[in-house]
N, C-alpha and C. Protein backbone atom coordinates (compact mmCIF):
# COMPACT_ATOMS: atom_id res chain seq x y z
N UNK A 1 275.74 48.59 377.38
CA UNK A 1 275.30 49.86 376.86
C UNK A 1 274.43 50.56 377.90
N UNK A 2 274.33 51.79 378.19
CA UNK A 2 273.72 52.73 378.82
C UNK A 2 273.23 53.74 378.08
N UNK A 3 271.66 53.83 378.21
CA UNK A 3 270.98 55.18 378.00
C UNK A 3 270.74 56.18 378.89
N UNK A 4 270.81 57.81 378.33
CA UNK A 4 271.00 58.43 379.71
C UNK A 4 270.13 59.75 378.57
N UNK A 5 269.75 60.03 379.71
CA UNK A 5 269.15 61.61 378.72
C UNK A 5 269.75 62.89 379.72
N UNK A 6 270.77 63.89 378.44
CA UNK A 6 271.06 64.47 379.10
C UNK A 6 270.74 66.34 378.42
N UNK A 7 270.41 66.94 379.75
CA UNK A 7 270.35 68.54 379.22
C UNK A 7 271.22 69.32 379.24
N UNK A 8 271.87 70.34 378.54
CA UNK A 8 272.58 71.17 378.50
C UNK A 8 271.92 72.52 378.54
N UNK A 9 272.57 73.18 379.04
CA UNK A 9 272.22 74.71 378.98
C UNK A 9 273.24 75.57 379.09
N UNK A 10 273.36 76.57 378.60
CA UNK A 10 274.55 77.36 378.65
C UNK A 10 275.26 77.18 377.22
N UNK A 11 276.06 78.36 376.98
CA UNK A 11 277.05 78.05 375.58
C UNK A 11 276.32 78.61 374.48
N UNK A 12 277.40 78.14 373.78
CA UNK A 12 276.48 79.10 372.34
C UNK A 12 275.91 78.09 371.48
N UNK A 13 275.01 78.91 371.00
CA UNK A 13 273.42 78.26 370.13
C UNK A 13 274.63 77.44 369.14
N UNK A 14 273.70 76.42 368.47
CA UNK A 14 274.11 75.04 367.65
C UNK A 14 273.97 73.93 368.23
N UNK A 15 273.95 73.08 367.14
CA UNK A 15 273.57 71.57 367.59
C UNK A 15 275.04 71.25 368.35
N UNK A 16 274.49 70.77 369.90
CA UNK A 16 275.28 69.88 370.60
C UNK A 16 275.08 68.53 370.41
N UNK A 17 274.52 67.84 369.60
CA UNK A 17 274.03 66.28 368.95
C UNK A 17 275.54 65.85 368.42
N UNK A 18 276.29 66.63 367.20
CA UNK A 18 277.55 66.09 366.96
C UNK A 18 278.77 66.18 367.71
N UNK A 19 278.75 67.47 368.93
CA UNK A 19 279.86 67.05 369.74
C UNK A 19 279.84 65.85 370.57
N UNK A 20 278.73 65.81 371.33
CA UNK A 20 278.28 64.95 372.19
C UNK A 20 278.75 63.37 371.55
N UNK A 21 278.52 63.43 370.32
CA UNK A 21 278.37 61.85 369.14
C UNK A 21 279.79 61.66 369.10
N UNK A 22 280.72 62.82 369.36
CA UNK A 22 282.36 62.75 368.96
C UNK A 22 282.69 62.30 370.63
N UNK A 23 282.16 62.32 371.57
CA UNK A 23 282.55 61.89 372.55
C UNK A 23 283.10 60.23 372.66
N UNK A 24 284.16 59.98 373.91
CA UNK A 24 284.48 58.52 373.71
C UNK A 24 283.24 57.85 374.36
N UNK A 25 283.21 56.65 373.71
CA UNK A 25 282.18 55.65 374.05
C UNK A 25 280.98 55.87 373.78
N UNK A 26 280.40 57.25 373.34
CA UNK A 26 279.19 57.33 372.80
C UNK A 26 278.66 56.69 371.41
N UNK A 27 277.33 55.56 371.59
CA UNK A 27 277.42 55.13 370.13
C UNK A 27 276.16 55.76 369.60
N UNK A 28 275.64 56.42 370.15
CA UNK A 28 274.30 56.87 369.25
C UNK A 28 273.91 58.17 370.50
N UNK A 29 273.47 59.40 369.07
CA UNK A 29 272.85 60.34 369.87
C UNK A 29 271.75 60.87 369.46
N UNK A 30 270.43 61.03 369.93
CA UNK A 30 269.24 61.47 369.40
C UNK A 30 268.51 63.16 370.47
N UNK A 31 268.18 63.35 369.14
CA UNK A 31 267.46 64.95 369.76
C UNK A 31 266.36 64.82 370.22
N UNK A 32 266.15 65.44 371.39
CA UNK A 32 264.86 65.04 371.64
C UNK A 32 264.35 66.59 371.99
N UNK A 33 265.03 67.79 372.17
CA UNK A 33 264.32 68.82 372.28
C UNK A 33 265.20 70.11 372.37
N UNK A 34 265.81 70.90 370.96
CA UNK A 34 266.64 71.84 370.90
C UNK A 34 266.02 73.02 370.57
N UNK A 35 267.25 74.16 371.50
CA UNK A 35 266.38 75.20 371.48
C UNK A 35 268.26 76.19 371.85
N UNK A 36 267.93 77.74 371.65
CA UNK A 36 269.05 78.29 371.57
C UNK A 36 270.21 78.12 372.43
N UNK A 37 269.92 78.04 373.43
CA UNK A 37 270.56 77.64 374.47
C UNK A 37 270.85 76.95 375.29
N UNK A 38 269.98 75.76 375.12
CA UNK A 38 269.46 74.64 375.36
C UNK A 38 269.53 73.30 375.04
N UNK A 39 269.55 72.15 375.31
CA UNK A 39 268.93 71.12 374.27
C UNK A 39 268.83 69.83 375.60
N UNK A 40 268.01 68.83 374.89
CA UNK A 40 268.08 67.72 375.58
C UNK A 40 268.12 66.60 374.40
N UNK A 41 269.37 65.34 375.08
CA UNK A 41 269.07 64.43 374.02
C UNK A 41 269.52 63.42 374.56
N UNK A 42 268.73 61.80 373.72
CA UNK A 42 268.95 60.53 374.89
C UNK A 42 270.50 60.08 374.10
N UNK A 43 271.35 59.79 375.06
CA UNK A 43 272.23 58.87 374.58
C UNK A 43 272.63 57.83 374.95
N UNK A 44 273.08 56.99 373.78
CA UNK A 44 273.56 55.64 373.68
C UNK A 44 275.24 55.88 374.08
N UNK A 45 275.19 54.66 375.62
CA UNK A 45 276.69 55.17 375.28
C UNK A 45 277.82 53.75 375.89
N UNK A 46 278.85 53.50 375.98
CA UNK A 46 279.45 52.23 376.50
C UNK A 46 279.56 52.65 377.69
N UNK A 47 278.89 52.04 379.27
CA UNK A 47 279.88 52.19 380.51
C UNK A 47 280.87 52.64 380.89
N UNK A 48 280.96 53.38 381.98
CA UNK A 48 282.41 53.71 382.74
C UNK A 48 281.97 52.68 384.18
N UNK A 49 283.26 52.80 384.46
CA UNK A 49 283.34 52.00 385.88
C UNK A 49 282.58 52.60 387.19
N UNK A 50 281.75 53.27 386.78
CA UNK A 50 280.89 54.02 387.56
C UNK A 50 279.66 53.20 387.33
N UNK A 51 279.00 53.60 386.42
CA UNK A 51 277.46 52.69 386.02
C UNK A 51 277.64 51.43 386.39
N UNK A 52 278.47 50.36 386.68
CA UNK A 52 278.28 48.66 387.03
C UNK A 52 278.01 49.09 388.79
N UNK A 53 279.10 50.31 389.15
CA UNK A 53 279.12 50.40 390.73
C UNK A 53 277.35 51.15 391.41
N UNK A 54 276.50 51.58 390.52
CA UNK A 54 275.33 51.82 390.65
C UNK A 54 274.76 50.85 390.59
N UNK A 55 274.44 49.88 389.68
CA UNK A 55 273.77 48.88 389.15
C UNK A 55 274.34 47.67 390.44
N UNK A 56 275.32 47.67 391.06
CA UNK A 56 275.41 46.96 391.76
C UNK A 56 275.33 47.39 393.32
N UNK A 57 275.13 48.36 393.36
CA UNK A 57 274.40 49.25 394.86
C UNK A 57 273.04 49.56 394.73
N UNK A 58 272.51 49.21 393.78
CA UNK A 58 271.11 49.20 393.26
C UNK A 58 270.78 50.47 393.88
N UNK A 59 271.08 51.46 393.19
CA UNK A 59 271.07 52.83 393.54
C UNK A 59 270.89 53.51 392.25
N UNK A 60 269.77 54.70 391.95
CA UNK A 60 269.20 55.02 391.11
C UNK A 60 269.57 56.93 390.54
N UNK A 61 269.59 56.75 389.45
CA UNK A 61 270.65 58.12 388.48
C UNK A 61 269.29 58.73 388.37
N UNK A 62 268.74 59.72 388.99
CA UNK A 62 267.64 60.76 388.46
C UNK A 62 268.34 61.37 387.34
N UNK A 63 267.01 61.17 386.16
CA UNK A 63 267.25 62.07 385.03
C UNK A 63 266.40 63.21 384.72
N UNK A 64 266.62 63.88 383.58
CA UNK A 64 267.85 63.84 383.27
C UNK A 64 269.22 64.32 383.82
N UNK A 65 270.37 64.11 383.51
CA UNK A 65 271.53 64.41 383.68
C UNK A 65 272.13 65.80 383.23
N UNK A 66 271.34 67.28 384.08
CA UNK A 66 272.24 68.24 383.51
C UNK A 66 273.49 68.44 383.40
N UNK A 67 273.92 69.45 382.14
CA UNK A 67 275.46 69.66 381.59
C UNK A 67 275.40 71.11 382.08
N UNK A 68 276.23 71.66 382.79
CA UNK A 68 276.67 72.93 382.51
C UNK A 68 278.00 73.39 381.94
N UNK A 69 278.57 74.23 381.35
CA UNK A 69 280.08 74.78 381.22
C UNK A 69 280.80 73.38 381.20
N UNK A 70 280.27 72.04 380.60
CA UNK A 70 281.33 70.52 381.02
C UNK A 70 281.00 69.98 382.04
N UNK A 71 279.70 70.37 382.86
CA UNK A 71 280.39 69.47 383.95
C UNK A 71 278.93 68.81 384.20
N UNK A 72 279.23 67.47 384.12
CA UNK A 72 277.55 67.04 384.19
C UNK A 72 277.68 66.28 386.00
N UNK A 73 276.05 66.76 386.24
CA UNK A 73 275.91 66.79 387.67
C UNK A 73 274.92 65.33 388.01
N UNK A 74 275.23 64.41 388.24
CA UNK A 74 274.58 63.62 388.65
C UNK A 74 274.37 63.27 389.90
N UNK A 75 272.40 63.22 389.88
CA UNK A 75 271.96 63.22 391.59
C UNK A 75 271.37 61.37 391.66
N UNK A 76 272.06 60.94 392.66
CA UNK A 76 271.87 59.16 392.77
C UNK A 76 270.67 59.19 394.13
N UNK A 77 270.43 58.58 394.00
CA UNK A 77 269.03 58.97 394.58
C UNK A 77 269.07 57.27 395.10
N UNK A 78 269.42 56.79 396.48
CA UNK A 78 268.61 55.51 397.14
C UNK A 78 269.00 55.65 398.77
N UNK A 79 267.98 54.34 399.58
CA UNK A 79 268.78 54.42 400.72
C UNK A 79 269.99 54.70 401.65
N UNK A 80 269.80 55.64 402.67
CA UNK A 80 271.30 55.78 402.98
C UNK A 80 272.15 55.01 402.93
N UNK A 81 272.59 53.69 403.45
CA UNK A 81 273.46 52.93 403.99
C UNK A 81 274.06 52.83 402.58
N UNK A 82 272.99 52.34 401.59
CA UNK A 82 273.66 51.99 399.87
C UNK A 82 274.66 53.35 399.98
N UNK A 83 274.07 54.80 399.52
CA UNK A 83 274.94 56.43 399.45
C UNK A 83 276.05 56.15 400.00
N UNK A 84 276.13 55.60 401.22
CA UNK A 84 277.30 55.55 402.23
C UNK A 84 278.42 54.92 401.62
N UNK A 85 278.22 53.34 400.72
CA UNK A 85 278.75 52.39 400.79
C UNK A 85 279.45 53.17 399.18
N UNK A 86 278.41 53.53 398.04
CA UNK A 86 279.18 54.98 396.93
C UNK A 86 280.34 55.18 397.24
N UNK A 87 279.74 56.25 398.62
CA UNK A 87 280.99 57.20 398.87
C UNK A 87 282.07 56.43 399.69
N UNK A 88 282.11 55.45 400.29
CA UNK A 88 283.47 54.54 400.63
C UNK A 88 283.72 54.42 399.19
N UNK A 89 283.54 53.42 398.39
CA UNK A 89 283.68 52.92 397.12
C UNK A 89 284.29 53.91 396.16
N UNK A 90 284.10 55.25 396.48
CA UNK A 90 284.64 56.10 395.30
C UNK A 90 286.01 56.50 396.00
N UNK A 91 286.00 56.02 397.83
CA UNK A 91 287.15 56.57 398.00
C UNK A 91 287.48 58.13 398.42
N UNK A 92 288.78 58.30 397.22
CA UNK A 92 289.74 59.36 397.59
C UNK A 92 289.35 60.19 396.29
N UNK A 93 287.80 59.79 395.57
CA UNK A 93 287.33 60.44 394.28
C UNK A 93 288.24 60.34 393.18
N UNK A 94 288.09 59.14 392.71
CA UNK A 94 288.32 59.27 390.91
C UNK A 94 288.75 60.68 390.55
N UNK A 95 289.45 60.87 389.48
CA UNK A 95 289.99 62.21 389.25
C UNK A 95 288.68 62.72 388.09
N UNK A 96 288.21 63.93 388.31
CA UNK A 96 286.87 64.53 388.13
C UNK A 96 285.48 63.90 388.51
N UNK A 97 285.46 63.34 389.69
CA UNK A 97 284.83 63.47 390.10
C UNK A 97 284.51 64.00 391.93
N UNK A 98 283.61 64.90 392.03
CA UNK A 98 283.18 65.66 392.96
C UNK A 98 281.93 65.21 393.85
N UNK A 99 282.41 64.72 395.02
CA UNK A 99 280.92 65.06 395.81
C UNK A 99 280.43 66.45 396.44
N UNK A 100 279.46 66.92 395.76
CA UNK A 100 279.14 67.95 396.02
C UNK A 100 278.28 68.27 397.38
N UNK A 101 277.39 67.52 397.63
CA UNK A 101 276.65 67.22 398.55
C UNK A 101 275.82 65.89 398.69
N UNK A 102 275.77 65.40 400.28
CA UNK A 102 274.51 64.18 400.29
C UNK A 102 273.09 64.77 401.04
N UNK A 103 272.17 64.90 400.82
CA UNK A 103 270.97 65.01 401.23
C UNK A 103 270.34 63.85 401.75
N UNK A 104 269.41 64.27 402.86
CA UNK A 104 268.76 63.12 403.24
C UNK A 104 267.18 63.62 403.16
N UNK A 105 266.40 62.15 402.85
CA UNK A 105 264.74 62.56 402.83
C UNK A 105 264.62 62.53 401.13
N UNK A 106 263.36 62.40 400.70
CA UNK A 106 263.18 61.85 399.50
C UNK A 106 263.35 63.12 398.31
N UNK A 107 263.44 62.82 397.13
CA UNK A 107 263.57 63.59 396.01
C UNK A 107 262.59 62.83 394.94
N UNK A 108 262.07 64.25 394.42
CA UNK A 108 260.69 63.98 393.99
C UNK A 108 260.65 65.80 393.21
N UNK A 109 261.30 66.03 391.91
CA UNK A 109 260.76 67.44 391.33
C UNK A 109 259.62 67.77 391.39
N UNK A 110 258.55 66.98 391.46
CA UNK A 110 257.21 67.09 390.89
C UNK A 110 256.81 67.60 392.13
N UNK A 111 256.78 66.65 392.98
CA UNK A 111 256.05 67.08 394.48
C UNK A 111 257.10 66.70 395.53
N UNK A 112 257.50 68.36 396.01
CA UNK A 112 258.07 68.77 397.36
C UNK A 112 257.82 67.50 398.40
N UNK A 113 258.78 67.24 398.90
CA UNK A 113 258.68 66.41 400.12
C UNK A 113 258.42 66.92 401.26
N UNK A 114 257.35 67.52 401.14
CA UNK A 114 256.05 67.84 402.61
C UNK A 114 255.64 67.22 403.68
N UNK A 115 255.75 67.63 404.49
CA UNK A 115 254.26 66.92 405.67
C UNK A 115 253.18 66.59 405.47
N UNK A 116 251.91 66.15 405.56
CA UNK A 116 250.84 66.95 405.83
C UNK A 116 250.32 68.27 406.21
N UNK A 117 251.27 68.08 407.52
CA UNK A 117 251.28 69.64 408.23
C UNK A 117 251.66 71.00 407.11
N UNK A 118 252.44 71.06 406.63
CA UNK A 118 253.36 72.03 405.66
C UNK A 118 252.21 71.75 404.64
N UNK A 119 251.98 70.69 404.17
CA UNK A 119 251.26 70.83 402.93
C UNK A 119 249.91 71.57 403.30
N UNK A 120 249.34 71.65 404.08
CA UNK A 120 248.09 71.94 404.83
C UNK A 120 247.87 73.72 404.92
N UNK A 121 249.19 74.01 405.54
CA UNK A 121 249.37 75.53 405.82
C UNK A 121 249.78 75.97 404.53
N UNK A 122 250.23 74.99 403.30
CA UNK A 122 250.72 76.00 402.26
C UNK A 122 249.28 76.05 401.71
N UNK A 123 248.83 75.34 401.53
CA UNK A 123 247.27 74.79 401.03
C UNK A 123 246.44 76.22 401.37
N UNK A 124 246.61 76.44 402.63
CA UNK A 124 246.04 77.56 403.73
C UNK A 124 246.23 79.36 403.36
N UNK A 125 247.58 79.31 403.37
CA UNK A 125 248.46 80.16 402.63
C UNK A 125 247.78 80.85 401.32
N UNK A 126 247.96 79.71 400.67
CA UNK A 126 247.81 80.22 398.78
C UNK A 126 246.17 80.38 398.67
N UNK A 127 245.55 79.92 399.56
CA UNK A 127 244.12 80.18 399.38
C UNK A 127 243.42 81.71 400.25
N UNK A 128 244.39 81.68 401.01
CA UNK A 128 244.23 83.19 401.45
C UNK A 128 244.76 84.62 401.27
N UNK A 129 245.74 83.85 400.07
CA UNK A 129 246.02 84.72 399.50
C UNK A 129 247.16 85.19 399.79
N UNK A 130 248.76 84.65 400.91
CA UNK A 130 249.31 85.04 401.23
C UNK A 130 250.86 85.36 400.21
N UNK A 131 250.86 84.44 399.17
CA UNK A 131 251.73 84.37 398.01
C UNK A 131 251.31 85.41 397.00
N UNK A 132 250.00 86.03 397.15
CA UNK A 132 249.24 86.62 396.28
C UNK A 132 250.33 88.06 396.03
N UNK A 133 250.35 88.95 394.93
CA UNK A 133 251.39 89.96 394.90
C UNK A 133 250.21 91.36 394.16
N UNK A 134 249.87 91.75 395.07
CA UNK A 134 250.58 92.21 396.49
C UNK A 134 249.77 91.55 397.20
N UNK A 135 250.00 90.97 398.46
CA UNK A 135 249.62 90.01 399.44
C UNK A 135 248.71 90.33 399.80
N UNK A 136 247.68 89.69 400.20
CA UNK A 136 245.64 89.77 400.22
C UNK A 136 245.69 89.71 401.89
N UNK A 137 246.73 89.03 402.45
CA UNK A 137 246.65 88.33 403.89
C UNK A 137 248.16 88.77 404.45
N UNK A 138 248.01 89.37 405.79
CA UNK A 138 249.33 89.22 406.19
C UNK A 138 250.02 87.96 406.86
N UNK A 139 251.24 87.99 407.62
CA UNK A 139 251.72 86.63 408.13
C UNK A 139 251.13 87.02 409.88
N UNK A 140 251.01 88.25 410.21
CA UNK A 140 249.90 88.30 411.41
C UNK A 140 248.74 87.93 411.42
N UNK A 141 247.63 88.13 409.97
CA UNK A 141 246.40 87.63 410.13
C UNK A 141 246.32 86.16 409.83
N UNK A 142 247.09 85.95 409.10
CA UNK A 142 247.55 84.45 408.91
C UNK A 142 247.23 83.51 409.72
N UNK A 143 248.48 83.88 410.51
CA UNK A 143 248.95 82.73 412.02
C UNK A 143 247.48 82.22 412.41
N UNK A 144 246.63 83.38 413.23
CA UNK A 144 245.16 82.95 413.66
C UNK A 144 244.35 82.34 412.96
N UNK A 145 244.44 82.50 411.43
CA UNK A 145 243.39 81.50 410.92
C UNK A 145 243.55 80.15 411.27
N UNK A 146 245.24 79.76 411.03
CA UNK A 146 245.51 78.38 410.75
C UNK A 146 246.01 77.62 411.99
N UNK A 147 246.26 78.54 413.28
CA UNK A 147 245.48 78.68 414.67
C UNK A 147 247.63 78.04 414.68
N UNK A 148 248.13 78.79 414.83
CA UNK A 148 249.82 78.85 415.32
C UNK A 148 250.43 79.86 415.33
N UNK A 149 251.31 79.95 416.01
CA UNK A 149 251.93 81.58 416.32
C UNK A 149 252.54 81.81 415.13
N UNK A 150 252.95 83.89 415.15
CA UNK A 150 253.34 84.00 413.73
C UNK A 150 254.43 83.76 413.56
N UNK A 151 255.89 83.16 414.83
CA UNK A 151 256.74 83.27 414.16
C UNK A 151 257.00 81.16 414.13
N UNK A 152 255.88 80.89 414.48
CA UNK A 152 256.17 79.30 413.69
C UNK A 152 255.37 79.08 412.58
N UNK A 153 254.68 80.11 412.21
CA UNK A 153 254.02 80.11 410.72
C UNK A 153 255.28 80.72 409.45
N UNK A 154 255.86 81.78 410.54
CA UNK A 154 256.95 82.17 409.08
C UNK A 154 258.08 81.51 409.41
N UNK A 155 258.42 80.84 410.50
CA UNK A 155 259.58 79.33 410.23
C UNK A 155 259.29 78.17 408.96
N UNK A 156 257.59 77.92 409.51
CA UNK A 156 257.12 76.88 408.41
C UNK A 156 256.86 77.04 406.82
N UNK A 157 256.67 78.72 406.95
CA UNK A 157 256.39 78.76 405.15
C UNK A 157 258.32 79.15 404.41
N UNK A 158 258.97 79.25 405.76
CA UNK A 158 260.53 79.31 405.32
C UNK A 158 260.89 78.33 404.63
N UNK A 159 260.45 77.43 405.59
CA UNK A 159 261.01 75.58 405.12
C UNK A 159 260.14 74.97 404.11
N UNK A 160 259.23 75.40 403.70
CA UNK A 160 258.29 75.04 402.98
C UNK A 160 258.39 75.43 401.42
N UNK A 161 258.85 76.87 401.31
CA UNK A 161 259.64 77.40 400.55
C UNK A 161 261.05 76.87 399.77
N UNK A 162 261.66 76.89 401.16
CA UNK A 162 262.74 76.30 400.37
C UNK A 162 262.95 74.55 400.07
N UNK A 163 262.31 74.00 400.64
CA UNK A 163 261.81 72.36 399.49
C UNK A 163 261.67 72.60 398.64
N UNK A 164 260.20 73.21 398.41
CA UNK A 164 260.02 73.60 397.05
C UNK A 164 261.18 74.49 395.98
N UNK A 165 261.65 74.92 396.35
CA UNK A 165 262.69 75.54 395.44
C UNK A 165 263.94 75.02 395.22
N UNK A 166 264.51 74.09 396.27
CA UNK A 166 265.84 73.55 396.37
C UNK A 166 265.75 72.47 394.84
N UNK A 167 265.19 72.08 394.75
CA UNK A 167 265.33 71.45 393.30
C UNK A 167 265.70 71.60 392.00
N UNK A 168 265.56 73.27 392.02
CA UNK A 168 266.01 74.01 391.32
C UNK A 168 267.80 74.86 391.30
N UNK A 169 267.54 74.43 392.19
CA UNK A 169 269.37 74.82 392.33
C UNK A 169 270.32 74.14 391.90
């Protein structure tokens, strides 16, 4: 048996608890947080030949497991060489399933996978007000405080930016 908590979004308002429960191999489904468009709920469900090939690459399913329009997106999250050995193992891809992308470097929603450095200048940034709307500080007066030129200050709050946001995509 496998528990998995998964979110949906998209589609029209109603409980997704009894489709989900009509699914094969699902033996139990619980609500854990519905809303119009929305919902999240943990389920009980029997294995596919996928979950033993995790459990035995000791390679880890970040949850939850969003649903969009059908298509649930799962991000596996461990050492490269394990990812590598997945994607031999899956082959020529099982029929529906997609590698969408592999990333490298850690995953962490909560906290951006930063530097010091990056964390330091965003630190720098938001205290001077440069995120501020309308902006307190420019990216010229900037640079000199935090003592780097302006166009490796607006390379760094580029990349800094988009960590922080790529999680969301």
């Amino acid at each position: 048996m496998t528990l998995v908590e998964v979110r949906i979004q998209g589609g029209d308002s109603g409980d997704w608890g009894e489709e989900i429960r009509a699914l094969p191999n699902v033996v139990d489904v619980e609500v854990i947080a519905a809303a119009e468009e929305s919902g999240l709920y943990r389920v009980v469900h029997r294995g596919d030949p996928f979950i033993p090939l995790l459990r035995r690459l000791r390679l880890l399913r970040h949850f939850p497991i969003p649903i969009e329009r059908g298509v649930a997106t799962w991000t596996v999250v461990g050492p490269e060489p394990k990812v590598h050995q997945l994607l031999e193992r899956l082959g020529s891809h099982p029929p529906g399933v997609l590698v969408e992308s592999v990333r490298h470097g850690p995953l962490s929603p909560g906290a951006p996978p930063l530097t010091p450095r990056q964390h330091e200048i965003l630190r720098r940034a938001l205290a001077e007000g440069y995120f501020d709307v309308p902006r307190r500080v420019s990216l010229t007066k900037l640079a000199p405080k935090i003592g780097v030129a302006i166009s490796t200050l607006s390379v760094t709050l580029a990349i800094i930016e988009k960590k922080i946001a790529e999680p969301y995509t």
